[in-house]
N, C-alpha and C. Protein backbone atom coordinates (compact mmCIF):
# COMPACT_ATOMS: atom_id res chain seq x y z
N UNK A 1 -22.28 -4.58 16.76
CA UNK A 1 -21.25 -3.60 16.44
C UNK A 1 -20.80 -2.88 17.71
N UNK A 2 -19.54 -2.52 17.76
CA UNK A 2 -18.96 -1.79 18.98
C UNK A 2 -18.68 -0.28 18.46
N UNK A 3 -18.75 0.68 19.36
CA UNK A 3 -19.13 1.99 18.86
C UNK A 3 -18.21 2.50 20.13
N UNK A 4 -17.34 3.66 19.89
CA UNK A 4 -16.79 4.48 20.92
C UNK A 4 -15.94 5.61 20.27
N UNK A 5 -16.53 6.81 20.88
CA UNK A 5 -15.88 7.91 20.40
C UNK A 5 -14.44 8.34 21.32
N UNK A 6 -14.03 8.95 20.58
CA UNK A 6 -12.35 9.49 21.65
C UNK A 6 -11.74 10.40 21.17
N UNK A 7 -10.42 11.25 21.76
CA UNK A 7 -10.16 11.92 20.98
C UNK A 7 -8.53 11.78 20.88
N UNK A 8 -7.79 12.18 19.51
CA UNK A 8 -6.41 11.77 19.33
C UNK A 8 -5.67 12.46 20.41
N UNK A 9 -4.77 12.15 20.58
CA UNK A 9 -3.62 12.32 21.70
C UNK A 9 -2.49 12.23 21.05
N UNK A 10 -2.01 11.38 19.82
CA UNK A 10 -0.99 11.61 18.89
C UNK A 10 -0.59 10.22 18.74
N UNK A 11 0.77 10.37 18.18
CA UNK A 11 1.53 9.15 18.00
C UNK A 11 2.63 8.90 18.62
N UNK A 12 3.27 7.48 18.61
CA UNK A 12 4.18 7.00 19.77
C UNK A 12 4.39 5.46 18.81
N UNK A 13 5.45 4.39 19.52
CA UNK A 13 5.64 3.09 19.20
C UNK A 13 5.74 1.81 20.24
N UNK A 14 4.76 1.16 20.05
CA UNK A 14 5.39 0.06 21.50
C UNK A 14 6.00 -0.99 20.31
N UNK A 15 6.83 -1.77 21.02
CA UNK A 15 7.70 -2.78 20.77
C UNK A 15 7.00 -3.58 21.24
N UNK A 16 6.93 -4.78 19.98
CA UNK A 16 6.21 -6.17 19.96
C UNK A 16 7.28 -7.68 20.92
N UNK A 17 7.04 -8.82 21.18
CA UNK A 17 7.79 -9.59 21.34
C UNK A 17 8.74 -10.19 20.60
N UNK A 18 9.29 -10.09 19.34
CA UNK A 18 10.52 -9.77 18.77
C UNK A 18 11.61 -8.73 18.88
N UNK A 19 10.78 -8.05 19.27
CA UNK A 19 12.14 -6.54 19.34
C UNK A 19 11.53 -5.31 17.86
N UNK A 20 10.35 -6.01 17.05
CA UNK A 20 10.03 -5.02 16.16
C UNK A 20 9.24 -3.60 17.22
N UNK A 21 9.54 -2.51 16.39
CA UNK A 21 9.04 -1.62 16.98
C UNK A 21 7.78 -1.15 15.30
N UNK A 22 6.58 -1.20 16.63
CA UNK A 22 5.78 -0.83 15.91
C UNK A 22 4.37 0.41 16.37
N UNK A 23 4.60 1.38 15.39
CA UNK A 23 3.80 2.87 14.85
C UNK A 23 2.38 3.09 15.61
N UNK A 24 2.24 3.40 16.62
CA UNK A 24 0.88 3.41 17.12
C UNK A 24 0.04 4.97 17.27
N UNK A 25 -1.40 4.98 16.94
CA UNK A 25 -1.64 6.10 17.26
C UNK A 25 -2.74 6.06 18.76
N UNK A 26 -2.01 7.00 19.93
CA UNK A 26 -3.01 6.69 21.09
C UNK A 26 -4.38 7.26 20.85
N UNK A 27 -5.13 7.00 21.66
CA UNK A 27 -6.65 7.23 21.54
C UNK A 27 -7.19 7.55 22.61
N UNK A 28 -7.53 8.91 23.56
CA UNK A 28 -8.50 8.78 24.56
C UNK A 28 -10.19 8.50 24.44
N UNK A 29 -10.30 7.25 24.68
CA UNK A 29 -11.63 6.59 24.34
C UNK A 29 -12.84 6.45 25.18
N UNK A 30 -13.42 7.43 25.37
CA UNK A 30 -15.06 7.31 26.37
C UNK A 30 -14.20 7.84 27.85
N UNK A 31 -14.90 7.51 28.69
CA UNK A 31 -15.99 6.91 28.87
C UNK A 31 -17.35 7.74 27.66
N UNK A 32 -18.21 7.02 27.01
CA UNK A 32 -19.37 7.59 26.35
C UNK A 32 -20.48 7.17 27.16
N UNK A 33 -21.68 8.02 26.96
CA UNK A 33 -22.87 7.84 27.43
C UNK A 33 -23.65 7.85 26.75
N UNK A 34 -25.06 6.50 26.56
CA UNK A 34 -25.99 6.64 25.94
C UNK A 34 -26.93 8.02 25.98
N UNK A 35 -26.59 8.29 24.98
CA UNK A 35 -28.34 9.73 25.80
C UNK A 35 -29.70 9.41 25.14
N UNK A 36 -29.51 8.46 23.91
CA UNK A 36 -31.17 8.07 23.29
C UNK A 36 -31.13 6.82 22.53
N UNK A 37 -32.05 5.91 22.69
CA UNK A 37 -31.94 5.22 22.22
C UNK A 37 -33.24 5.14 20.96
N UNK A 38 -33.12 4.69 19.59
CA UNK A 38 -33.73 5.11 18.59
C UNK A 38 -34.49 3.24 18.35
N UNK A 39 -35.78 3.17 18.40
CA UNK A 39 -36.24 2.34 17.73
C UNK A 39 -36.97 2.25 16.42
N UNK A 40 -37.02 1.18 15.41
CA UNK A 40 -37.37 1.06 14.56
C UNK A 40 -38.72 1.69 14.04
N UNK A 41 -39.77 1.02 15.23
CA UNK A 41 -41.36 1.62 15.93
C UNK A 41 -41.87 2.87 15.71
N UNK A 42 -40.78 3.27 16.34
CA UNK A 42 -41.32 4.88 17.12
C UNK A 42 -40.28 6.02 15.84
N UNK A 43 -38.79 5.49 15.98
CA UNK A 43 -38.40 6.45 14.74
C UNK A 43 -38.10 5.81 13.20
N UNK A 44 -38.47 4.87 13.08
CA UNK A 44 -38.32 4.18 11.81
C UNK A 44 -36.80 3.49 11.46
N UNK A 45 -36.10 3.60 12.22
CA UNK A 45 -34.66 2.97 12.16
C UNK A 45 -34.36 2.50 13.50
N UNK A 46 -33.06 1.79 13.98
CA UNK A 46 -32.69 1.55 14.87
C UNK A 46 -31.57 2.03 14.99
N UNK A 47 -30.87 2.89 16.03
CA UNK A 47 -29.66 3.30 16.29
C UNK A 47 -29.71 4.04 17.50
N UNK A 48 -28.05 4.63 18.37
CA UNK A 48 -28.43 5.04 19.44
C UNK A 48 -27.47 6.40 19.41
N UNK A 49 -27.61 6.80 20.32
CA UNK A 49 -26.90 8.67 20.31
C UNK A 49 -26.07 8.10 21.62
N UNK A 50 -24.45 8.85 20.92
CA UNK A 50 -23.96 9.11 22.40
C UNK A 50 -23.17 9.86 22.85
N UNK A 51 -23.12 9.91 24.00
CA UNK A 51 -21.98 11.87 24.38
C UNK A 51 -21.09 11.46 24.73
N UNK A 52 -19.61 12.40 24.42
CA UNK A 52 -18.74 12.16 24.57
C UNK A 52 -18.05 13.68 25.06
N UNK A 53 -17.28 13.26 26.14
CA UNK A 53 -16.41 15.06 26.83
C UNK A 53 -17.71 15.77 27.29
N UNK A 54 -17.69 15.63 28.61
CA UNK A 54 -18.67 16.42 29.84
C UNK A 54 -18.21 17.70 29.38
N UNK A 55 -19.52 18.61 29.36
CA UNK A 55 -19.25 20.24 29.64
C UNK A 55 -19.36 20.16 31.30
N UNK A 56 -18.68 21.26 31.71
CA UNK A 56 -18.49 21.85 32.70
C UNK A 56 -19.45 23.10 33.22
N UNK A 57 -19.81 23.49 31.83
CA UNK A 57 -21.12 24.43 32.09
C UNK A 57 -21.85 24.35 31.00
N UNK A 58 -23.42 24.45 30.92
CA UNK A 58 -24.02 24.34 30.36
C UNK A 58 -25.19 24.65 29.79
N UNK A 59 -25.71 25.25 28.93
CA UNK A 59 -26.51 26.01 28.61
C UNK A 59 -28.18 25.11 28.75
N UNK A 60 -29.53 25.96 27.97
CA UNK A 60 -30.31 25.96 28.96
C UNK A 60 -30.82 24.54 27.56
N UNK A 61 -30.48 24.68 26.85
CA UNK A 61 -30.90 23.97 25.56
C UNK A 61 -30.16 22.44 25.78
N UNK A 62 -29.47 22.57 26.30
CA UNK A 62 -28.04 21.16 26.53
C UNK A 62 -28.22 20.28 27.94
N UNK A 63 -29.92 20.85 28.31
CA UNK A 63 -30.09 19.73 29.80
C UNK A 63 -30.86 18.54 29.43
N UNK A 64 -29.89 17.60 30.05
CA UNK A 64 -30.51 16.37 30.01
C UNK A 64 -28.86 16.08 28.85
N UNK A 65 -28.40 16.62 28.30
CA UNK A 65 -27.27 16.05 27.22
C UNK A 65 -26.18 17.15 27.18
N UNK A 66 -25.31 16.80 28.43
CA UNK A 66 -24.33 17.69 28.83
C UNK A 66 -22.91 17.04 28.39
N UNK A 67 -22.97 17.51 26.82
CA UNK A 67 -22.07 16.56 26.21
C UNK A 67 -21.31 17.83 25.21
N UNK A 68 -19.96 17.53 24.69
CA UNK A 68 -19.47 18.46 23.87
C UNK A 68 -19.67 17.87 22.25
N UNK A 69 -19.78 16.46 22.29
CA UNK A 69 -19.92 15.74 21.15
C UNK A 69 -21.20 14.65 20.95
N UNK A 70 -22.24 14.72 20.52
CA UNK A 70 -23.28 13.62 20.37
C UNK A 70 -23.27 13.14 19.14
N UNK A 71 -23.04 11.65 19.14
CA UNK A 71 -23.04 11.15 17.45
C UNK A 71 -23.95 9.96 17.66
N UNK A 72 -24.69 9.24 16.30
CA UNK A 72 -25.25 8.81 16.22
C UNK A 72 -24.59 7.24 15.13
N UNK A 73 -24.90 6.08 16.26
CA UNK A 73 -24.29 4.86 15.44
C UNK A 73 -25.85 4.26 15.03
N UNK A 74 -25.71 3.71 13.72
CA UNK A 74 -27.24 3.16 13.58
C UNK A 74 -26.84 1.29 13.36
N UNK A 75 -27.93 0.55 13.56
CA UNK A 75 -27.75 -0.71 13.92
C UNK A 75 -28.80 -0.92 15.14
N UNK A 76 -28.51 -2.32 15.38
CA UNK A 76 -29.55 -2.67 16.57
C UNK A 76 -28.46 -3.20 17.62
N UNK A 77 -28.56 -2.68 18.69
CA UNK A 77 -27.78 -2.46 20.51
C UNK A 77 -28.55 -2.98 21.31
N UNK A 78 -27.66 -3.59 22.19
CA UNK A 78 -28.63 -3.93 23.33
C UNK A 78 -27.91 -3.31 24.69
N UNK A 79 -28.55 -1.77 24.27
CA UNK A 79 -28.55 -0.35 25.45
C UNK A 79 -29.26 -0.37 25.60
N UNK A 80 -29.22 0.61 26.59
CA UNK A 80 -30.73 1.22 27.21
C UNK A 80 -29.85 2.73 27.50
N UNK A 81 -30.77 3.90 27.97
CA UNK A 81 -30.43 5.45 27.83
C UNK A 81 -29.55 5.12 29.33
N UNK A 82 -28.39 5.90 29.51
CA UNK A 82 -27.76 6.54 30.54
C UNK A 82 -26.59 5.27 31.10
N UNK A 83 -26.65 4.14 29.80
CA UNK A 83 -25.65 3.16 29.96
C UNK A 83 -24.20 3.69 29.34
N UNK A 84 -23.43 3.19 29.97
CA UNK A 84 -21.70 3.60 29.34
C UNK A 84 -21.41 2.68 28.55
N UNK A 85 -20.27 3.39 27.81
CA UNK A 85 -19.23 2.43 26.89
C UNK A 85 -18.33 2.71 27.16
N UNK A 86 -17.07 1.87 27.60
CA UNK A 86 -16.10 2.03 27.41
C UNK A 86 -15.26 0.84 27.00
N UNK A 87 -13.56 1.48 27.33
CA UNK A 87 -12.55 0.96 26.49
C UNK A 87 -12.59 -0.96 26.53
N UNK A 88 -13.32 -1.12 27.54
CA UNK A 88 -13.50 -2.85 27.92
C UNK A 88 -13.76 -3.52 26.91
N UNK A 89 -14.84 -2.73 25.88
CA UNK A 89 -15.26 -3.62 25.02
C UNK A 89 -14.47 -4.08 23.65
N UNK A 90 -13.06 -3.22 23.47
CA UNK A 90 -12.05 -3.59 22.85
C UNK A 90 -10.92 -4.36 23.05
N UNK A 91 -10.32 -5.41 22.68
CA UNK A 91 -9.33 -6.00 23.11
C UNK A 91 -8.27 -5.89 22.39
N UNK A 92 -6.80 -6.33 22.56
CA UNK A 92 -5.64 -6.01 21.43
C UNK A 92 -5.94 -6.97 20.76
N UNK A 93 -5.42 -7.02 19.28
CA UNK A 93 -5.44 -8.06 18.27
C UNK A 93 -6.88 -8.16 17.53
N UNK A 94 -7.80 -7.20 17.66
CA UNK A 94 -9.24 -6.98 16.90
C UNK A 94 -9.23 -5.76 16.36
N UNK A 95 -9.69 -6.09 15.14
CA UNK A 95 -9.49 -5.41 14.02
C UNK A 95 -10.67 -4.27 13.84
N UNK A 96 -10.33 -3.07 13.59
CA UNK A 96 -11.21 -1.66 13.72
C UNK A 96 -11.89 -0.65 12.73
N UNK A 97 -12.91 0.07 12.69
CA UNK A 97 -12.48 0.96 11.43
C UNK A 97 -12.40 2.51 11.94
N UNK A 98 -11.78 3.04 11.51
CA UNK A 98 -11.66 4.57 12.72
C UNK A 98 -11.40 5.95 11.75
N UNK A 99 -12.67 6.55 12.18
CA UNK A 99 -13.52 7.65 11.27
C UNK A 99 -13.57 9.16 11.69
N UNK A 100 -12.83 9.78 11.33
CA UNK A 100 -12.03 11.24 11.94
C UNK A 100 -12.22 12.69 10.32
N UNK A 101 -11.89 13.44 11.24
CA UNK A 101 -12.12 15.02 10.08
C UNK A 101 -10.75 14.80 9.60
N UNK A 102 -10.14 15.18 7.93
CA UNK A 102 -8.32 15.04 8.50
C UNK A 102 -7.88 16.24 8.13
N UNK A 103 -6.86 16.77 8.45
CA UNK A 103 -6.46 18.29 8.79
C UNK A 103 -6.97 19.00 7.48
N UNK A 104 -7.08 20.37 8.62
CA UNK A 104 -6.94 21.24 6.61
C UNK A 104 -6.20 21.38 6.38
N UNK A 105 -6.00 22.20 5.02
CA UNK A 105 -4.63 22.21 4.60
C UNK A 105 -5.04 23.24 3.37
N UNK A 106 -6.26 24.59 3.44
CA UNK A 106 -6.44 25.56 2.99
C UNK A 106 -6.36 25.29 1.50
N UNK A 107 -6.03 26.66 0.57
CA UNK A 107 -6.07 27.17 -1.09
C UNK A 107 -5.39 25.87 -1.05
N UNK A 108 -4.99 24.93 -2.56
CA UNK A 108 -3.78 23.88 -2.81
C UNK A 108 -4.13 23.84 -4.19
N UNK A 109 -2.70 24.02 -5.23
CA UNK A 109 -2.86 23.59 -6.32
C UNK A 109 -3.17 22.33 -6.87
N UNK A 110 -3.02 22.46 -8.20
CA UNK A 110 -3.60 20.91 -8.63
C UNK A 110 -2.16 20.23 -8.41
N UNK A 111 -0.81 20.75 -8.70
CA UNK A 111 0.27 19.71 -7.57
C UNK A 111 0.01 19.42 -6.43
N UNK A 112 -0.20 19.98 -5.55
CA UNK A 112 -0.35 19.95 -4.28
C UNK A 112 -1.82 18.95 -3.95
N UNK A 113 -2.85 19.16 -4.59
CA UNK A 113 -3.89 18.83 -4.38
C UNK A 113 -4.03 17.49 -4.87
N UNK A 114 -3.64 17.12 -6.47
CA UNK A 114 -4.30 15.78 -7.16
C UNK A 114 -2.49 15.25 -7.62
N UNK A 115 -1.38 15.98 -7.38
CA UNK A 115 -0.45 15.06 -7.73
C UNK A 115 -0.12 15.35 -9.37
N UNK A 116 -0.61 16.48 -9.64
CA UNK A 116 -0.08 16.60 -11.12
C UNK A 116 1.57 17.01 -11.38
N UNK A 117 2.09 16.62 -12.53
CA UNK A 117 3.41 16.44 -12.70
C UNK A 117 4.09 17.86 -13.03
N UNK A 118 2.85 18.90 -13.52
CA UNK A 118 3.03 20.29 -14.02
C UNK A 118 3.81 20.07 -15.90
N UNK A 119 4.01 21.58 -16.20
CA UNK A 119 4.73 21.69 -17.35
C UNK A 119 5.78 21.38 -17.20
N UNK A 120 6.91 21.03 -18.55
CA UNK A 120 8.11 21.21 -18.57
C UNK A 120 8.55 22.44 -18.30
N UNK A 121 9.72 22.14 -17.47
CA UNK A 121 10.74 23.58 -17.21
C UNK A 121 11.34 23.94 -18.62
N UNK A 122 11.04 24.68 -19.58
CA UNK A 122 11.64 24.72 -21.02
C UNK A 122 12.07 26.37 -20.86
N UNK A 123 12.91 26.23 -21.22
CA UNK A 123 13.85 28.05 -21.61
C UNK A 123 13.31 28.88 -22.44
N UNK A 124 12.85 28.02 -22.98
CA UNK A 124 11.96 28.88 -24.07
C UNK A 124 10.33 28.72 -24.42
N UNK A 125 9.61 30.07 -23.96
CA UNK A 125 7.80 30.43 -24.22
C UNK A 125 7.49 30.14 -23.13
N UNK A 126 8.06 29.18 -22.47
CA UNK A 126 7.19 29.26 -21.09
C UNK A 126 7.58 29.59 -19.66
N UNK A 127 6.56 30.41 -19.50
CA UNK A 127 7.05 31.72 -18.25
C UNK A 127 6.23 31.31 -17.16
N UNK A 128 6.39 30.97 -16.10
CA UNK A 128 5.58 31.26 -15.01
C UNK A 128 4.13 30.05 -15.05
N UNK A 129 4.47 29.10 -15.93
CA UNK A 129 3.50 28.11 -16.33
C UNK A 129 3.42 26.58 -15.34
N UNK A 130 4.70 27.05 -15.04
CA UNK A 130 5.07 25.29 -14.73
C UNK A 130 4.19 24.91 -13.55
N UNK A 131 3.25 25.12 -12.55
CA UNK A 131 2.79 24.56 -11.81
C UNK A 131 1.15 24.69 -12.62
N UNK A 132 0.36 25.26 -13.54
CA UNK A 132 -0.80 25.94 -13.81
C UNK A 132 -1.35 24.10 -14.21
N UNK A 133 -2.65 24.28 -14.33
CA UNK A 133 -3.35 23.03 -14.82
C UNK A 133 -2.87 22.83 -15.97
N UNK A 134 -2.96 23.48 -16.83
CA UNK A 134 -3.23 23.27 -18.32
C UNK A 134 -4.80 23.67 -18.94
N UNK A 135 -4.76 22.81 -20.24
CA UNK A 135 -6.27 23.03 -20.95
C UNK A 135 -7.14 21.94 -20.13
N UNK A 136 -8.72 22.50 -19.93
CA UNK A 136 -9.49 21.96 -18.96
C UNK A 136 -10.72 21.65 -20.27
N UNK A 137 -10.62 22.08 -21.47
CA UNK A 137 -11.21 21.14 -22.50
C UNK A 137 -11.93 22.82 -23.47
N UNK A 138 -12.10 22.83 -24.59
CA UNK A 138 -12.35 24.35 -24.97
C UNK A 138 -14.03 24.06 -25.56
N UNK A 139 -14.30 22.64 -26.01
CA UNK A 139 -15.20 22.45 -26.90
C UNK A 139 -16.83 21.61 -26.20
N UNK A 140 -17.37 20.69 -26.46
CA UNK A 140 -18.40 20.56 -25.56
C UNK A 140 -18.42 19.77 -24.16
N UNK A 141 -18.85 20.29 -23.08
CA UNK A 141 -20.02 21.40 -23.57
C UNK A 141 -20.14 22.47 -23.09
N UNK A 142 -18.99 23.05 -23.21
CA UNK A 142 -18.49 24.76 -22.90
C UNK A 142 -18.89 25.23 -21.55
N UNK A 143 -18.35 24.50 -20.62
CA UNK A 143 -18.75 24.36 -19.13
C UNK A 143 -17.55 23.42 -18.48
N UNK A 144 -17.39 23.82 -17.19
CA UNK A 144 -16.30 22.86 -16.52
C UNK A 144 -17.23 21.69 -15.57
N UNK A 145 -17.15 20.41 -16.20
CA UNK A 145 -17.85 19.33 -15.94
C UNK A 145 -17.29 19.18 -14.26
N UNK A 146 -18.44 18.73 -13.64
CA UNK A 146 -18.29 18.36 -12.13
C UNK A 146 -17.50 17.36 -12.26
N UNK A 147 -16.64 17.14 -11.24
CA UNK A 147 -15.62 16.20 -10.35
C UNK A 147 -13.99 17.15 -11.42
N UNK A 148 -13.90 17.74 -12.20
CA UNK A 148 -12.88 18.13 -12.85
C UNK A 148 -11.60 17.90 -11.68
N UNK A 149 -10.59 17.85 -11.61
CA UNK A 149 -9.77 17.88 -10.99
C UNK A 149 -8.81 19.33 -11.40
N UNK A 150 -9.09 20.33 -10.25
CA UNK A 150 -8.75 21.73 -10.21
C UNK A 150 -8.09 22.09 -8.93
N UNK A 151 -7.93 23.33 -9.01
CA UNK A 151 -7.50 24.05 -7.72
C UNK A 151 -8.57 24.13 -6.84
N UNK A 152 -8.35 24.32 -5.08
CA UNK A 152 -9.37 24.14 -4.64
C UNK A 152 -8.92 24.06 -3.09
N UNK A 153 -9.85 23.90 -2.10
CA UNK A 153 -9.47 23.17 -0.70
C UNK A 153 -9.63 22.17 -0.95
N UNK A 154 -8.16 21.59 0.50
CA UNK A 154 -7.57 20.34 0.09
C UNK A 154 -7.85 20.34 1.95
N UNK A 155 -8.33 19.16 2.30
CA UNK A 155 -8.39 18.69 3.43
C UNK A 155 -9.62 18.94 3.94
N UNK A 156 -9.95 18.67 5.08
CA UNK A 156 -10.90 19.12 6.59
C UNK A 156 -11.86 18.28 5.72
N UNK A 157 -11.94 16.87 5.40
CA UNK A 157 -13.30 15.75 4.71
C UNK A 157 -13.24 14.76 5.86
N UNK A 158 -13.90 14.07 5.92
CA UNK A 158 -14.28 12.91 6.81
C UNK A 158 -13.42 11.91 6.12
N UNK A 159 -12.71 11.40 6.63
CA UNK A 159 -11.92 10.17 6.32
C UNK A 159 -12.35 8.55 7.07
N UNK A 160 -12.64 7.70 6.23
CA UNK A 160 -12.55 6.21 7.69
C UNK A 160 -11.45 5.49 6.85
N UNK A 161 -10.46 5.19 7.69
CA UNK A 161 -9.43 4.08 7.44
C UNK A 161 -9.66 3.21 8.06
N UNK A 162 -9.44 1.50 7.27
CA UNK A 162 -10.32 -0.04 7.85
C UNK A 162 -9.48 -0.18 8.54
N UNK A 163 -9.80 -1.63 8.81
CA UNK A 163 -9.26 -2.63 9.51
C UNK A 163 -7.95 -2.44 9.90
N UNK A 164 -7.67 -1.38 10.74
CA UNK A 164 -6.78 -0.83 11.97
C UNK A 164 -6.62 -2.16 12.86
N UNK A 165 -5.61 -2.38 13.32
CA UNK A 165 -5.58 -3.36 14.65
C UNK A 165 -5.42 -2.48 15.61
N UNK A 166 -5.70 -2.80 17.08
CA UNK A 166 -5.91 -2.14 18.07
C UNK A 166 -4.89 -3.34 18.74
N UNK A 167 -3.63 -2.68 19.00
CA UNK A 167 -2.67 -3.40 19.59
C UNK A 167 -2.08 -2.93 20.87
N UNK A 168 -3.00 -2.50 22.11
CA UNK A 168 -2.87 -1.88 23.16
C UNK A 168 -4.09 -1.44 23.84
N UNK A 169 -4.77 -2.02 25.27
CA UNK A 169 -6.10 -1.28 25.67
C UNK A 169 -5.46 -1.11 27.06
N UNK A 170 -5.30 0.25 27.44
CA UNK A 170 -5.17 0.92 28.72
C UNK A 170 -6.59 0.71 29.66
N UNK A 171 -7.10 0.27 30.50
CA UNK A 171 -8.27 0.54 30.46
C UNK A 171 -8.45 1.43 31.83
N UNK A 172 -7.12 1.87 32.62
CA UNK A 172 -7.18 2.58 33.69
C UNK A 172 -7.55 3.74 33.35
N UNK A 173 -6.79 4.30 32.05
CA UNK A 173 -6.60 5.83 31.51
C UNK A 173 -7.58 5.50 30.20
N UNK A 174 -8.74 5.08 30.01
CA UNK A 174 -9.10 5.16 28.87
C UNK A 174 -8.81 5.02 27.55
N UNK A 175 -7.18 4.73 27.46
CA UNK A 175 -6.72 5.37 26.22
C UNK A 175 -6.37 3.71 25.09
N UNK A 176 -6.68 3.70 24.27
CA UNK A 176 -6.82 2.16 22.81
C UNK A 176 -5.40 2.94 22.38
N UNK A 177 -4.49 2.28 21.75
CA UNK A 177 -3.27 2.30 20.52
C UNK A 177 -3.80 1.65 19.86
N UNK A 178 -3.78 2.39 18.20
CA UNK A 178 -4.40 1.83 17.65
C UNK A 178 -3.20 1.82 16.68
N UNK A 179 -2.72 1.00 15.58
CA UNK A 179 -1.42 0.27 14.65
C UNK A 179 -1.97 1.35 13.47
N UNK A 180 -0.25 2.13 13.34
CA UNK A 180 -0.65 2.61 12.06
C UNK A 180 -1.15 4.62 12.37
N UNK A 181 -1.25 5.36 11.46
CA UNK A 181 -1.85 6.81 11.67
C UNK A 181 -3.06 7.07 11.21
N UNK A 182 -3.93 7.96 12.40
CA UNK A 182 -5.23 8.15 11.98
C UNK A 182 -5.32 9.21 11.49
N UNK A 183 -6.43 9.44 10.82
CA UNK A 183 -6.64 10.77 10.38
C UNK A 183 -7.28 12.12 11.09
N UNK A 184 -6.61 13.42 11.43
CA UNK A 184 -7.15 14.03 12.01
C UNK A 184 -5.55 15.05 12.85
N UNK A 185 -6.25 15.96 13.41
CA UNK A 185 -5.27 16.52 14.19
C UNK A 185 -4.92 16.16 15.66
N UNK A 186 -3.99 16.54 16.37
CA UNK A 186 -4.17 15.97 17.63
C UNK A 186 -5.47 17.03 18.25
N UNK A 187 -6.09 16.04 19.19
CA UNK A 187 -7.19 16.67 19.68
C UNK A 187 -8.16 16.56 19.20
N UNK A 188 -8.65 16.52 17.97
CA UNK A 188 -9.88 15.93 17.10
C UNK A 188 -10.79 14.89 17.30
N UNK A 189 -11.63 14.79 16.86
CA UNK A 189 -12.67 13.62 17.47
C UNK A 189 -12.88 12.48 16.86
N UNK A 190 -12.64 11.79 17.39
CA UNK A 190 -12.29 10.30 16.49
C UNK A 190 -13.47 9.07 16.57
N UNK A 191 -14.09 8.88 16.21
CA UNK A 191 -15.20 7.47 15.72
C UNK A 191 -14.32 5.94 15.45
N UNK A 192 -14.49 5.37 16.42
CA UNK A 192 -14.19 3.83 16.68
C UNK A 192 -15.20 2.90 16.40
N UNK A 193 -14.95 2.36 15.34
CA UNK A 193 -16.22 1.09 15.10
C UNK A 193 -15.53 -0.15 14.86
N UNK A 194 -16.19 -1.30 15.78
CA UNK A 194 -15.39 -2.82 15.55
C UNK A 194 -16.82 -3.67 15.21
N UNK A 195 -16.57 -4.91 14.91
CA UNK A 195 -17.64 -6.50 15.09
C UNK A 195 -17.57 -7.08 16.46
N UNK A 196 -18.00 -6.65 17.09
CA UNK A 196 -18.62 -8.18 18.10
C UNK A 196 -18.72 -9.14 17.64
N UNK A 197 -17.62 -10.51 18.07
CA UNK A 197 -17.15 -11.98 17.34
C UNK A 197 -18.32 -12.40 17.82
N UNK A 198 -18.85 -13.35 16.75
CA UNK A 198 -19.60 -14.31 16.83
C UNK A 198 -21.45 -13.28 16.45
């Protein structure tokens, strides 16, 4: 598995060899650094930790992992601690899955939130109704059952959208285009996971 964190930079379009213009979102990608590597043995799984965006200063708790972001990919790697990743190990035309926070978007009704159609606009009895849920059930079992679809916060969840193509690798400036919009704000921290062919 290929693993690299980055962070959004936004959206833009390169033009393919037809003349189609096609939707890309850029990516500043690594350089990342191993900081631990996890064996099966010693911690009961296999996976490795890695930092992403150097602090500039750093507190007394953060030596040895002078990182603004440490995440953890699990699987079996063949790292070792204080090895890099970068954008090399992606090529255009390989397919991605890319795993981001996606904006908030605060209080949201159940229009706003789940897509409900609301009341009829009617002239008559009904006042001030037209966006409200409706009846949420009166009889058993006199409780509002979990997952209900209500009012609520709408956004700031972990999103992964698949098989992204990665149709652009900068590898001077770090930065992957990846086909299509990711989830997240500009600036946010973005999780890149591909297959190593074969």
């Amino acid at each position: 598995m290929k693993f690299i964190l980055g962070k959004k930079i936004g959206m833009t379009q390169f033009f393919s060899e037809n003349g189609e213009a096609v939707p890309v979102t850029l990516v500043e990608a690594g350089p990342c650094t191993i900081t631990q590597v996890k064996k099966k043995e010693k911690d009961g799984y296999d996976a490795i930790q890695i930092g992403f965006s150097k602090l500039k200063k750093t507190k007394k708790s953060q030596e040895g992992k002078p990182f603004r972001y440490l995440r953890e990919a699990s699987g079996s790697f063949n790292f070792s601690e204080n090895d890099e990743i970068s954008v090399d190990s992606f090529s255009p035309g390989e397919k991605v899955n890319v795993s981001a926070v996606s904006k908030g978007k605060g209080f949201a009704g159940v229009m706003k939130r789940w897509n409900f159609s609301g009341a009829a606009m009617s002239s008559h009895g009904t006042k001030k109704t037209n966006r409200k849920p409706g009846s949420i059930g009166s009889m058993y079992p006199q409780r509002v059952m979990k997952g209900r679809k209500m009012a609520g916060r709408m956004g700031a969840d972990k999103v992964t959208v698949k098989n992204l193509e990665v149709v652009d690798v900068n590898k001077d400036k770090n930065i992957i285009a990846v086909k299509g919009a990711l989830p997240g704000k500009v600036g946010s921290l973005v999780t890149i996971k591909g297959l190593y062919e074969g």
